[in-house]
PDB file of N, CA and C in Angstrom:
ATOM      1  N   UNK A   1     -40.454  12.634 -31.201  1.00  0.00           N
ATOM      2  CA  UNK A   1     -41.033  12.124 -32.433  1.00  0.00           C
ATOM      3  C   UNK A   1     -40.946  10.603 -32.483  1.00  0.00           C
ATOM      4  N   UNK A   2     -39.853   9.998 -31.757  1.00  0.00           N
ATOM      5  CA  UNK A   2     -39.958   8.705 -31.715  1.00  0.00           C
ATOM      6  C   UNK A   2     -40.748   8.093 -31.134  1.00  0.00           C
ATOM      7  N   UNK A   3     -41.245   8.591 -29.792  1.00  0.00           N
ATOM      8  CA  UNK A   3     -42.022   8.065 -29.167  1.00  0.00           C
ATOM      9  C   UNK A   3     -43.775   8.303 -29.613  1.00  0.00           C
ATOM     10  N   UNK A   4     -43.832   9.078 -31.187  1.00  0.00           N
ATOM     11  CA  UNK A   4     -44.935   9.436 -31.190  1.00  0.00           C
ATOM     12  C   UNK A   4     -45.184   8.063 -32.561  1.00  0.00           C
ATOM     13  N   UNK A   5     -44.286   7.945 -33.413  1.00  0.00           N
ATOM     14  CA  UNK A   5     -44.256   7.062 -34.351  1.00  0.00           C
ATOM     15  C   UNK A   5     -44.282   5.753 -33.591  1.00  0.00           C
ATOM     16  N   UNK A   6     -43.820   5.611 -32.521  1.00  0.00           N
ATOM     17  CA  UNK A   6     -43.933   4.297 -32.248  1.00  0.00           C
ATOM     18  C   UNK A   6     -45.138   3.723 -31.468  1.00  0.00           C
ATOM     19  N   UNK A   7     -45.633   4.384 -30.976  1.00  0.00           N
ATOM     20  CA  UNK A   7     -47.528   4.250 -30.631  1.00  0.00           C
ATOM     21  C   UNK A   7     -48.044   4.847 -31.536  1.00  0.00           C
ATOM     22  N   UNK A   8     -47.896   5.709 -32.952  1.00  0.00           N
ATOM     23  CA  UNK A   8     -48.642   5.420 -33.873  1.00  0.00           C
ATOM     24  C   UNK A   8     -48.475   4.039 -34.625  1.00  0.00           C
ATOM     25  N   UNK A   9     -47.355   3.307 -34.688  1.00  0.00           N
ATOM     26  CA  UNK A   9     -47.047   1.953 -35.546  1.00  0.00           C
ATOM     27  C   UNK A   9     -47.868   1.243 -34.471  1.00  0.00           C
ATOM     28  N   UNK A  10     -47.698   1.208 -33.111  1.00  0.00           N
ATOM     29  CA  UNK A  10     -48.772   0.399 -32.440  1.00  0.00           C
ATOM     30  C   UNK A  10     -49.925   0.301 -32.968  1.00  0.00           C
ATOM     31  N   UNK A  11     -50.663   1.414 -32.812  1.00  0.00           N
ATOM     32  CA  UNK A  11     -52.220   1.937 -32.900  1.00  0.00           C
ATOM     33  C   UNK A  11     -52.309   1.267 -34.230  1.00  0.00           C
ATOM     34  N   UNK A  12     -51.789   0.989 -35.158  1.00  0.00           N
ATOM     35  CA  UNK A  12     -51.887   0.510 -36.820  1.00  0.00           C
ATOM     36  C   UNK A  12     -51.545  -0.766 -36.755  1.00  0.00           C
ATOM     37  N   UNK A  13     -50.636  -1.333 -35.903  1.00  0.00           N
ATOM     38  CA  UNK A  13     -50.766  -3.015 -36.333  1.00  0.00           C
ATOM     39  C   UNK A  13     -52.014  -3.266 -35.408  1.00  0.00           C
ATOM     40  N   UNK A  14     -52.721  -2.912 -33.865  1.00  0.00           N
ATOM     41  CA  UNK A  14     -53.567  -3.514 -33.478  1.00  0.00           C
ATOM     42  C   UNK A  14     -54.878  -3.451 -34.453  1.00  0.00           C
ATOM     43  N   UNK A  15     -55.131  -1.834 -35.030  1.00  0.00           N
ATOM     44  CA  UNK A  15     -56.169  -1.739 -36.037  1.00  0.00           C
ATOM     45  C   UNK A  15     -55.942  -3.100 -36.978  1.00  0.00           C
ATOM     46  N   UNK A  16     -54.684  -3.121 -37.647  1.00  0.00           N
ATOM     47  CA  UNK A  16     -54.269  -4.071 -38.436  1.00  0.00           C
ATOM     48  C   UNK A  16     -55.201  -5.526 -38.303  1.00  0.00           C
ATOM     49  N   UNK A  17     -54.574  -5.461 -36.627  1.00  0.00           N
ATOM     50  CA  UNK A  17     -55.351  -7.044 -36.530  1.00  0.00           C
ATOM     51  C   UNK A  17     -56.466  -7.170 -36.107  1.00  0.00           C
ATOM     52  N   UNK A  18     -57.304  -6.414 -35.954  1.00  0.00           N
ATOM     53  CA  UNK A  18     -58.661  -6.478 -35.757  1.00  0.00           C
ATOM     54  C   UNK A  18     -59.486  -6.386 -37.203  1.00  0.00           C
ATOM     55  N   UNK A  19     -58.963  -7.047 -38.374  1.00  0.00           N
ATOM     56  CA  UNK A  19     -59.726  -7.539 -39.354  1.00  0.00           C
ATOM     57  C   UNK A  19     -59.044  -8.786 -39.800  1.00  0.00           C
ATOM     58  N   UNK A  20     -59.984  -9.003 -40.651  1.00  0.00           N
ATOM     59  CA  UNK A  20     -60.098 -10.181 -40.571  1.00  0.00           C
ATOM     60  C   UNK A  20     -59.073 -10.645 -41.786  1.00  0.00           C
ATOM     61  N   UNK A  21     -59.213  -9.727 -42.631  1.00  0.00           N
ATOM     62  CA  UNK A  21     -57.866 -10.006 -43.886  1.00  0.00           C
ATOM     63  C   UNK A  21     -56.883 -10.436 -43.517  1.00  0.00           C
ATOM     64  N   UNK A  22     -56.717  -9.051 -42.173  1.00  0.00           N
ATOM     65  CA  UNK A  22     -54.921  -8.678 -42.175  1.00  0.00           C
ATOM     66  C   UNK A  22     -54.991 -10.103 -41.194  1.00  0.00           C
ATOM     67  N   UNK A  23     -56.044 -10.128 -40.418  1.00  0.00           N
ATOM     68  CA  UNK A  23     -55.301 -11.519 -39.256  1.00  0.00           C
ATOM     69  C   UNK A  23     -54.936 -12.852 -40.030  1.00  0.00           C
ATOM     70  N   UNK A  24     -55.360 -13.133 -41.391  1.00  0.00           N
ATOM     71  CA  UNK A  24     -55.239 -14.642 -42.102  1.00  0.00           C
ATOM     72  C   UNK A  24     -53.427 -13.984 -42.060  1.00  0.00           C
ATOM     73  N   UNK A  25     -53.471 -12.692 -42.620  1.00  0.00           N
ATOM     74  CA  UNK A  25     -52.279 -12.382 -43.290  1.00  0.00           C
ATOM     75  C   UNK A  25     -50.996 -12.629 -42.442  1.00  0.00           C
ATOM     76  N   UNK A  26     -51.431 -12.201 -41.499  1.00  0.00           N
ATOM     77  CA  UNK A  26     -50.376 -11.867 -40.186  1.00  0.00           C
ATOM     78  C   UNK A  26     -49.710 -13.059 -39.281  1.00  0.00           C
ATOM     79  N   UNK A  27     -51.292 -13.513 -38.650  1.00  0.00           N
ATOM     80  CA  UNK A  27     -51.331 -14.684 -37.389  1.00  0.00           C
ATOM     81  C   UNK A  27     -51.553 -16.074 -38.178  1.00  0.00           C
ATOM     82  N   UNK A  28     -50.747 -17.211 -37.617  1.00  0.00           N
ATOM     83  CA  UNK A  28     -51.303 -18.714 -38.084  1.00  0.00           C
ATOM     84  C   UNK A  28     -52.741 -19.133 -37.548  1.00  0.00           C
ATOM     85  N   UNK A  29     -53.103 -18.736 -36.825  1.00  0.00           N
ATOM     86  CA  UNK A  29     -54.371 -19.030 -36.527  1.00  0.00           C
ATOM     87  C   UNK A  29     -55.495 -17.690 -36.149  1.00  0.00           C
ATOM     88  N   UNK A  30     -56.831 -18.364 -36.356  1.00  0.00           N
ATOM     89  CA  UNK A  30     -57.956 -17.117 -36.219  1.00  0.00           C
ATOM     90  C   UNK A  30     -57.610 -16.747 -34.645  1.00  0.00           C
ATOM     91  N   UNK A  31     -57.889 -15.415 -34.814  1.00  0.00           N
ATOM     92  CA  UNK A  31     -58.248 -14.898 -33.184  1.00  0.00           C
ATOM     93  C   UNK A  31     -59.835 -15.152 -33.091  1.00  0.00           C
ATOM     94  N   UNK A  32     -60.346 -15.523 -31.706  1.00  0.00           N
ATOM     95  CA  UNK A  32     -61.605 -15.031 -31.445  1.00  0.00           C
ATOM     96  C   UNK A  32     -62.477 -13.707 -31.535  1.00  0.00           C
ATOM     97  N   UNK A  33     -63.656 -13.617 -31.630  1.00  0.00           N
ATOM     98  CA  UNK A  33     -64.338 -12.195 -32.022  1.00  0.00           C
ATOM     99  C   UNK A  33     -63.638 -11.577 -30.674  1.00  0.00           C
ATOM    100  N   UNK A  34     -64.075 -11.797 -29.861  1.00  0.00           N
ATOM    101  CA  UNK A  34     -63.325 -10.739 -28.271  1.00  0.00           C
ATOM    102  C   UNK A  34     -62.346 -10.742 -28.359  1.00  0.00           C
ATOM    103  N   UNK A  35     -61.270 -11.201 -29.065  1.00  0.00           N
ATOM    104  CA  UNK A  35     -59.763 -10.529 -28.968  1.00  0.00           C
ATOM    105  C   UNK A  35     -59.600  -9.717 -30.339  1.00  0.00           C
ATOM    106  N   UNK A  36     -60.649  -9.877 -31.397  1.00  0.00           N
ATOM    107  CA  UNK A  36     -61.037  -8.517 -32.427  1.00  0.00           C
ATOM    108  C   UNK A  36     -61.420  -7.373 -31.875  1.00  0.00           C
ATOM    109  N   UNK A  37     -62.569  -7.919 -31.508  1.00  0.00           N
ATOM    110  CA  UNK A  37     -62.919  -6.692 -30.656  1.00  0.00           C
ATOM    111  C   UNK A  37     -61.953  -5.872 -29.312  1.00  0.00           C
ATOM    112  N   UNK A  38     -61.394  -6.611 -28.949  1.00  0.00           N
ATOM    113  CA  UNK A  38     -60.445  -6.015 -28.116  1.00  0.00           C
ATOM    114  C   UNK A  38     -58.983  -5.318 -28.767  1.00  0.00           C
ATOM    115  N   UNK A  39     -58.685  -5.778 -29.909  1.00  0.00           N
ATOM    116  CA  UNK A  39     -57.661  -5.354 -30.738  1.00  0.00           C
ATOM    117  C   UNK A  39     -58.162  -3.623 -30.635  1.00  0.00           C
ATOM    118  N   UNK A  40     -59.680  -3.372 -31.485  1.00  0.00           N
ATOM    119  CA  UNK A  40     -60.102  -2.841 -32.117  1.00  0.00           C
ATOM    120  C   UNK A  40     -59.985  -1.214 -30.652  1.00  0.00           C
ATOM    121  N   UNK A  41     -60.612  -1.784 -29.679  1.00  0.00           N
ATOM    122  CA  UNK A  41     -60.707  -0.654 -28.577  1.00  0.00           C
ATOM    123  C   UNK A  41     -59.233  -0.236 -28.144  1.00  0.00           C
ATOM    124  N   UNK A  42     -58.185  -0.950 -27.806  1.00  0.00           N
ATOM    125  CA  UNK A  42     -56.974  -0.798 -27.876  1.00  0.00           C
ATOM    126  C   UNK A  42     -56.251  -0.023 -28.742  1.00  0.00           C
ATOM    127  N   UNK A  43     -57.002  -0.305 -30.319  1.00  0.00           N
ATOM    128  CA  UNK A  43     -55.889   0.453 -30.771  1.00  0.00           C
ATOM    129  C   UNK A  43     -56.382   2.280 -30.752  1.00  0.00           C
ATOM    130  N   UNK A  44     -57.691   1.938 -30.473  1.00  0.00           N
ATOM    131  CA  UNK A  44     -58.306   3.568 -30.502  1.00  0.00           C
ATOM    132  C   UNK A  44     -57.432   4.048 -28.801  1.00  0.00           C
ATOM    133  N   UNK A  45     -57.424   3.082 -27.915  1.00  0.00           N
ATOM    134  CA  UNK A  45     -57.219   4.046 -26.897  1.00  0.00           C
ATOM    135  C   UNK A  45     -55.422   4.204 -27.035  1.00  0.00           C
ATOM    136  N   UNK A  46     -54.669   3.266 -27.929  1.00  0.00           N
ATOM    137  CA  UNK A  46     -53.212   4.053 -28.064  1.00  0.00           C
ATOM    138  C   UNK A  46     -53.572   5.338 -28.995  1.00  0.00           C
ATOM    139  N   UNK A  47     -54.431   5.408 -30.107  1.00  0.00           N
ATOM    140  CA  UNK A  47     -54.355   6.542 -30.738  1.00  0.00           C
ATOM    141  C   UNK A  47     -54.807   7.400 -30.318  1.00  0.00           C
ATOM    142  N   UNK A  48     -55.800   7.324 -28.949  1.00  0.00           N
ATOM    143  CA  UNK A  48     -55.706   8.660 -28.210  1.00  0.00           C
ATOM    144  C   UNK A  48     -54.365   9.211 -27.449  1.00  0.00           C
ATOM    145  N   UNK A  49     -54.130   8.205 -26.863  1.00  0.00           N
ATOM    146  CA  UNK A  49     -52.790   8.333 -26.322  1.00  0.00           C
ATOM    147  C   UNK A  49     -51.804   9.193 -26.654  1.00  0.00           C
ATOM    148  N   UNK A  50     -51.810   8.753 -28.257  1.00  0.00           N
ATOM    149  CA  UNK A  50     -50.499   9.466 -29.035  1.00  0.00           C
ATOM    150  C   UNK A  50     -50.854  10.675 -29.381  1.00  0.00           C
ATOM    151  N   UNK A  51     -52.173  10.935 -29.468  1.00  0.00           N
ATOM    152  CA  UNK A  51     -52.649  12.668 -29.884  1.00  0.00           C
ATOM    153  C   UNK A  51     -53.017  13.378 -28.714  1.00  0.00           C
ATOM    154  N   UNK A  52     -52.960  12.426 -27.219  1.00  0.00           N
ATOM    155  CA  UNK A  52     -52.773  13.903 -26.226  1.00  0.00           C
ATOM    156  C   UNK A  52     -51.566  14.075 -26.012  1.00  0.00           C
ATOM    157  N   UNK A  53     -50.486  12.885 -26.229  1.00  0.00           N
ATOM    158  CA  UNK A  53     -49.147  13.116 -26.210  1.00  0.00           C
ATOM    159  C   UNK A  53     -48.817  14.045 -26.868  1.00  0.00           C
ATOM    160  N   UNK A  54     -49.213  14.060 -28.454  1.00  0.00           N
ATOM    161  CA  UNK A  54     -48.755  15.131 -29.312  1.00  0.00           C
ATOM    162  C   UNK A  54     -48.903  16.145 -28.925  1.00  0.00           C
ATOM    163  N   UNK A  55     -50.100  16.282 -28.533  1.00  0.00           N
ATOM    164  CA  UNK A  55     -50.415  17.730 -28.067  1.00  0.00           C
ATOM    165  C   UNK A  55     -49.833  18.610 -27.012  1.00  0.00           C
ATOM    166  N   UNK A  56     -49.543  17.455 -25.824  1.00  0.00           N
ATOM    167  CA  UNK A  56     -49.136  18.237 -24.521  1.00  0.00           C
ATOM    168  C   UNK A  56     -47.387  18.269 -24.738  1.00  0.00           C
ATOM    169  N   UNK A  57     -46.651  17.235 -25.619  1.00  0.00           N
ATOM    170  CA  UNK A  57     -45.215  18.050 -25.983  1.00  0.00           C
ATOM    171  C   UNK A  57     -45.259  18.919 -26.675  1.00  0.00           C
ATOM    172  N   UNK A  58     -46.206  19.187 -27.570  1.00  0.00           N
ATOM    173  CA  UNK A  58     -45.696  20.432 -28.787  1.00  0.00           C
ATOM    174  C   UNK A  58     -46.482  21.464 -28.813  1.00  0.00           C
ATOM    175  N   UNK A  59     -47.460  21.244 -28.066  1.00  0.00           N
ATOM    176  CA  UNK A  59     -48.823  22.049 -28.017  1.00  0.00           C
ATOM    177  C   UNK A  59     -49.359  21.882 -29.451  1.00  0.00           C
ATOM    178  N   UNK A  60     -50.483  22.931 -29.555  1.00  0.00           N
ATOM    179  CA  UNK A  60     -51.480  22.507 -30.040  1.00  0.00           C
ATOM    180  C   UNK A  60     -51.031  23.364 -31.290  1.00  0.00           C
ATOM    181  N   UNK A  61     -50.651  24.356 -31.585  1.00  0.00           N
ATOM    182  CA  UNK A  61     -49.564  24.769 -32.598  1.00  0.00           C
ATOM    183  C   UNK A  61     -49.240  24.153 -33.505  1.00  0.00           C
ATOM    184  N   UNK A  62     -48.156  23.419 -32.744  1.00  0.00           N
ATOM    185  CA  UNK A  62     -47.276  21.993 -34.076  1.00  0.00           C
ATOM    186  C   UNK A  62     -47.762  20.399 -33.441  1.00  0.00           C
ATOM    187  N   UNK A  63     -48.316  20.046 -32.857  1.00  0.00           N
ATOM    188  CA  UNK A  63     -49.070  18.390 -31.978  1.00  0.00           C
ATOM    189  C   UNK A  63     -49.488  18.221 -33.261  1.00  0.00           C
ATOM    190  N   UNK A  64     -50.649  18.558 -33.554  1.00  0.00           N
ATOM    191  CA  UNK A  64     -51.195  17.793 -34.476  1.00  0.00           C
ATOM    192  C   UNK A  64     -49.991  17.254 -35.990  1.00  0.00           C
ATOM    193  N   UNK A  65     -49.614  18.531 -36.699  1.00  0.00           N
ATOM    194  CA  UNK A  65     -49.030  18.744 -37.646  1.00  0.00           C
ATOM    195  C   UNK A  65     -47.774  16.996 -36.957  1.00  0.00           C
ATOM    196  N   UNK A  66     -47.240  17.026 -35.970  1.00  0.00           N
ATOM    197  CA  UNK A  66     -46.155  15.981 -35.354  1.00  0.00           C
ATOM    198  C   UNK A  66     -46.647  14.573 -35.548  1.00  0.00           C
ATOM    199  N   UNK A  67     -48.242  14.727 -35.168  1.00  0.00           N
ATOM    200  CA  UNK A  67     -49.360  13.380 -34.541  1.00  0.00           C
ATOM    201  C   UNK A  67     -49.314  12.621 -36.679  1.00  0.00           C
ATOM    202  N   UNK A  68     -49.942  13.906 -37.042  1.00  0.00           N
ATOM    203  CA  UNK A  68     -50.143  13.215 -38.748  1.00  0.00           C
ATOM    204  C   UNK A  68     -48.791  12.682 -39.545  1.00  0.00           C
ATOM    205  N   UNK A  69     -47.724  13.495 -38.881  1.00  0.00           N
ATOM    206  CA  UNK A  69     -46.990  13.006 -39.485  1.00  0.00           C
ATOM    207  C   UNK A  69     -46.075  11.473 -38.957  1.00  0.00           C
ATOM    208  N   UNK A  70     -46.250  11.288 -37.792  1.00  0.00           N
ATOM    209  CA  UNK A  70     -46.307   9.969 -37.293  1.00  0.00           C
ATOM    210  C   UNK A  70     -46.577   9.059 -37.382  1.00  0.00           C
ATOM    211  N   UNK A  71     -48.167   9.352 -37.997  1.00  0.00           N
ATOM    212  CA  UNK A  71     -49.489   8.273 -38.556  1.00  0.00           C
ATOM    213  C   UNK A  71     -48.691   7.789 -39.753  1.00  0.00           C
ATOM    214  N   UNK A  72     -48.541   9.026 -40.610  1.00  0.00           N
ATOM    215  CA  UNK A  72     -47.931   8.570 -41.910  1.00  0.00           C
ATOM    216  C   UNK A  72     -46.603   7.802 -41.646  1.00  0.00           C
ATOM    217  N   UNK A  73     -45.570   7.744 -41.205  1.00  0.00           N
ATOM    218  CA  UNK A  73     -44.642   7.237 -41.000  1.00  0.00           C
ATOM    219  C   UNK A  73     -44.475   5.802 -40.709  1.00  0.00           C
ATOM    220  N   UNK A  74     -45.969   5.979 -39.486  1.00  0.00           N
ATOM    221  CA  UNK A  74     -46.215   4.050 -38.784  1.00  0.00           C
ATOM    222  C   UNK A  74     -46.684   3.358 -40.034  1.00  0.00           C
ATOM    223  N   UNK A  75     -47.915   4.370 -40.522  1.00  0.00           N
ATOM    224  CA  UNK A  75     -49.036   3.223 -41.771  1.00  0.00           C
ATOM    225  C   UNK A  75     -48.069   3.379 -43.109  1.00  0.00           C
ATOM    226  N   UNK A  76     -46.905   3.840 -43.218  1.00  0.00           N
ATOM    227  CA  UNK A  76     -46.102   3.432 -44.407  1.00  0.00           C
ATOM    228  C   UNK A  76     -45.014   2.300 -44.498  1.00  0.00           C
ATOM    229  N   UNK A  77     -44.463   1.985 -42.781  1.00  0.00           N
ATOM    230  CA  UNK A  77     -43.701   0.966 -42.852  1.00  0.00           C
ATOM    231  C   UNK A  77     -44.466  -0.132 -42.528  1.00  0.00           C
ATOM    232  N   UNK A  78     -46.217  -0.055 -41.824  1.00  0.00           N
ATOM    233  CA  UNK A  78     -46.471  -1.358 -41.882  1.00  0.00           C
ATOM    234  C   UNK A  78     -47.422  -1.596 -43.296  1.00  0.00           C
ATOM    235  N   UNK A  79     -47.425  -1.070 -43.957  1.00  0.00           N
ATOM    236  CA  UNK A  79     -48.154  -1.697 -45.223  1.00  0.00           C
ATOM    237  C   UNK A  79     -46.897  -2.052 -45.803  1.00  0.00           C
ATOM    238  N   UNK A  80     -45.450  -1.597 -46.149  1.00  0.00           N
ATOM    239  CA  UNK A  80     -44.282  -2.049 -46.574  1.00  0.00           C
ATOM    240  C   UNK A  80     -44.690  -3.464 -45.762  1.00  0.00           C
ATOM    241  N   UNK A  81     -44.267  -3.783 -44.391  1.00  0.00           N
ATOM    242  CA  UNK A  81     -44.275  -5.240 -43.783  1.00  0.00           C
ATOM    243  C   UNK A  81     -45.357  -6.147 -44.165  1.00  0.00           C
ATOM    244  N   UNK A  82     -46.720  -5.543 -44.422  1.00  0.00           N
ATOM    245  CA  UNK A  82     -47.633  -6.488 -44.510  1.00  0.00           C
ATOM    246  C   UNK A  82     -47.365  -7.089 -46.018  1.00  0.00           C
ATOM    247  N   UNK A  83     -46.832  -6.166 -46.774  1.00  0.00           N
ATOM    248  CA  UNK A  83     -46.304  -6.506 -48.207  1.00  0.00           C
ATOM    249  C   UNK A  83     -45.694  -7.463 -48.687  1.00  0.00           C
ATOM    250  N   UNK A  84     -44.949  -7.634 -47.763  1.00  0.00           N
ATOM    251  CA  UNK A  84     -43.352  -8.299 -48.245  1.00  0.00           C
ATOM    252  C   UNK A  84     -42.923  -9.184 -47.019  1.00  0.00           C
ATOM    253  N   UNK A  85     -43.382  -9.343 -45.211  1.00  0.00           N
ATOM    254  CA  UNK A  85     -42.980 -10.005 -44.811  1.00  0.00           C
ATOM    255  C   UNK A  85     -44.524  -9.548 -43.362  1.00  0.00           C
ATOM    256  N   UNK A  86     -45.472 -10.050 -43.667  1.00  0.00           N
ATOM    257  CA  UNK A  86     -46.417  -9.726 -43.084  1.00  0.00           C
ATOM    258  C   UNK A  86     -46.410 -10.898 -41.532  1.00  0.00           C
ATOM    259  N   UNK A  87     -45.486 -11.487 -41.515  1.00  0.00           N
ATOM    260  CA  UNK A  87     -45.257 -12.458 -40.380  1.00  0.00           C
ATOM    261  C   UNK A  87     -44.730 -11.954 -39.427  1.00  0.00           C
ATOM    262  N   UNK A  88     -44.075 -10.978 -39.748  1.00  0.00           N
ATOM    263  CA  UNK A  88     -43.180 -10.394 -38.357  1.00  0.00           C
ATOM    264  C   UNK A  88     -43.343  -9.416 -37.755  1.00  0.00           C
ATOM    265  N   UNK A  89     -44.772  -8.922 -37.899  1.00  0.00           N
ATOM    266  CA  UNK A  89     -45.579  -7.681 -37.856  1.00  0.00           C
ATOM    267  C   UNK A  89     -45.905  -7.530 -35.959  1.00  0.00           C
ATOM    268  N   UNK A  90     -46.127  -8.429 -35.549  1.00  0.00           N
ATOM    269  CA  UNK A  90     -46.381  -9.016 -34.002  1.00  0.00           C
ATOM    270  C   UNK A  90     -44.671  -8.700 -33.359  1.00  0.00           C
ATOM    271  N   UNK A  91     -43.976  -9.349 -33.742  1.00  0.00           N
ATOM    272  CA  UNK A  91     -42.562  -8.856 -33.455  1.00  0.00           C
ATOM    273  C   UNK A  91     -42.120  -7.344 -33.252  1.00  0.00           C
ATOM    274  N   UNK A  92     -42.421  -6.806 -34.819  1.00  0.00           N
ATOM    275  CA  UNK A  92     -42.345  -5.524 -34.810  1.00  0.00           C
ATOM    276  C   UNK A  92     -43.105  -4.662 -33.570  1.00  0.00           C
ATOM    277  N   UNK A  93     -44.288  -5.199 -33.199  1.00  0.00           N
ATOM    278  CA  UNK A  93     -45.350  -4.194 -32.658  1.00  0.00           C
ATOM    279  C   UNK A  93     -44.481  -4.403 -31.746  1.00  0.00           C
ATOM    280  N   UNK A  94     -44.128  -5.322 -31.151  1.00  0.00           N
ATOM    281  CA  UNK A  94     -43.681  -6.101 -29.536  1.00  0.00           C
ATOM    282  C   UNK A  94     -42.063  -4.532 -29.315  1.00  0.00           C
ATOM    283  N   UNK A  95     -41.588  -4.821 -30.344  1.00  0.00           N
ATOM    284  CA  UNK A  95     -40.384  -3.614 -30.400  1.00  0.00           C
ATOM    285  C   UNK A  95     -40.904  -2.116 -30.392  1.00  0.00           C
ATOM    286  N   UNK A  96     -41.775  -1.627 -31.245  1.00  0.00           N
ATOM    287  CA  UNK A  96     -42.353  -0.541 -30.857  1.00  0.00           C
ATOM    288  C   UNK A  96     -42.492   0.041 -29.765  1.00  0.00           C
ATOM    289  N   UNK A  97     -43.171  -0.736 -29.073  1.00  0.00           N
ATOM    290  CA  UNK A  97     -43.461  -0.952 -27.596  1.00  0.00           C
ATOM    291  C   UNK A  97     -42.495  -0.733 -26.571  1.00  0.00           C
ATOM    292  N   UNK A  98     -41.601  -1.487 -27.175  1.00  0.00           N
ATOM    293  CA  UNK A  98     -40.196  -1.238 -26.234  1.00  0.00           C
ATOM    294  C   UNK A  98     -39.624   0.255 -26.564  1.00  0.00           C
ATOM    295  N   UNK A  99     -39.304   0.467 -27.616  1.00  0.00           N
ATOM    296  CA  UNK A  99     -38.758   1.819 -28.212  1.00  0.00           C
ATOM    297  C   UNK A  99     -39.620   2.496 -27.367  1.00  0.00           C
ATOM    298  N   UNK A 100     -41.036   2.945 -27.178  1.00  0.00           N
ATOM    299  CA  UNK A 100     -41.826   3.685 -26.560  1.00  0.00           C
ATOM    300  C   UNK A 100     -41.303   3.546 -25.350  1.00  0.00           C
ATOM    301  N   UNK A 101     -41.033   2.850 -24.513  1.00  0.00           N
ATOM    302  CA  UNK A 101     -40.941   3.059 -23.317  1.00  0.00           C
ATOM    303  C   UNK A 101     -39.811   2.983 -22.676  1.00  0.00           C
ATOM    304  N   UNK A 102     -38.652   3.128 -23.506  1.00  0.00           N
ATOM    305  CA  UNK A 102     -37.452   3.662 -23.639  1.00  0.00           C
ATOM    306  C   UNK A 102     -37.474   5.156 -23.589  1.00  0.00           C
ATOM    307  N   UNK A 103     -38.174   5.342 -25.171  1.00  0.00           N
ATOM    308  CA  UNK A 103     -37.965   7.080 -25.106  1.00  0.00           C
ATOM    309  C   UNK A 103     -38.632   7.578 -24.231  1.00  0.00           C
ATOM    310  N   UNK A 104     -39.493   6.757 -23.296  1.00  0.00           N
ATOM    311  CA  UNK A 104     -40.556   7.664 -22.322  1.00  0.00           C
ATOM    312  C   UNK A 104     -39.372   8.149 -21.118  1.00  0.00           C
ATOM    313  N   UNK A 105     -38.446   6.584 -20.898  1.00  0.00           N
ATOM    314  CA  UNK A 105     -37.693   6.703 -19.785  1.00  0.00           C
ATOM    315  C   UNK A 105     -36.424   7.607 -20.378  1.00  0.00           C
ATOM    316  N   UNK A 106     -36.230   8.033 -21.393  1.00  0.00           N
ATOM    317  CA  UNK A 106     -34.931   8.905 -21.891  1.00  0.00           C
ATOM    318  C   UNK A 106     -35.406  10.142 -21.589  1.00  0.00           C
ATOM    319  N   UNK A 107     -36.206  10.792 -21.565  1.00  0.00           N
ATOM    320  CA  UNK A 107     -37.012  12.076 -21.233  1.00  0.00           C
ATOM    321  C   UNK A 107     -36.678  12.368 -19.956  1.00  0.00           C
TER     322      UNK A 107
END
């Protein structure tokens, strides 16, 4: 489950920053359209990621039911961050990341 929340919190800050709100909100400076657009394909291909993951640990049974509840978990602590300390959101993702590939190597 950790490793499913934490490429779902991925998949949600890159969505995150592929607009244009959240990037004033987030980053000191504009990104270019191609690193929007590249945010944007990225974060779809971690959120595939995390729903064949879901699927092939839990099967198809309980995956999904694991995958939604992940989603909810990532998009509740980063709208908390974008809230209240929307600067350290890049940090955070950067740790996610790590956590993920920790729990990949704890397996």
């Amino acid at each position: 489950m950790v490793l499913l929340t934490s490429l779902s919190f991925l998949a949600m800050v890159l969505f995150c920053l592929a607009m244009d709100k959240h990037q004033k909100q987030v980053l000191v400076q504009k990104m270019p359209k191609v690193a929007t657009s590249l945010f944007r394909l990225l974060a779809w291909l971690v959120l595939f990621l995390t729903a064949y993951l879901s699927v092939t640990l839990f099967g198809w049974s309980i995956g999904p039911a694991f995958l939604f509840g992940a989603l909810t978990m990532a998009t509740l602590l980063l709208i908390m961050v974008l809230t209240y300390r929307a600067k350290i959101i890049p940090q955070l993702a950067l740790a996610s990341l790590l956590i993920a590939g920790v729990s990949v190597l704890s397996h």
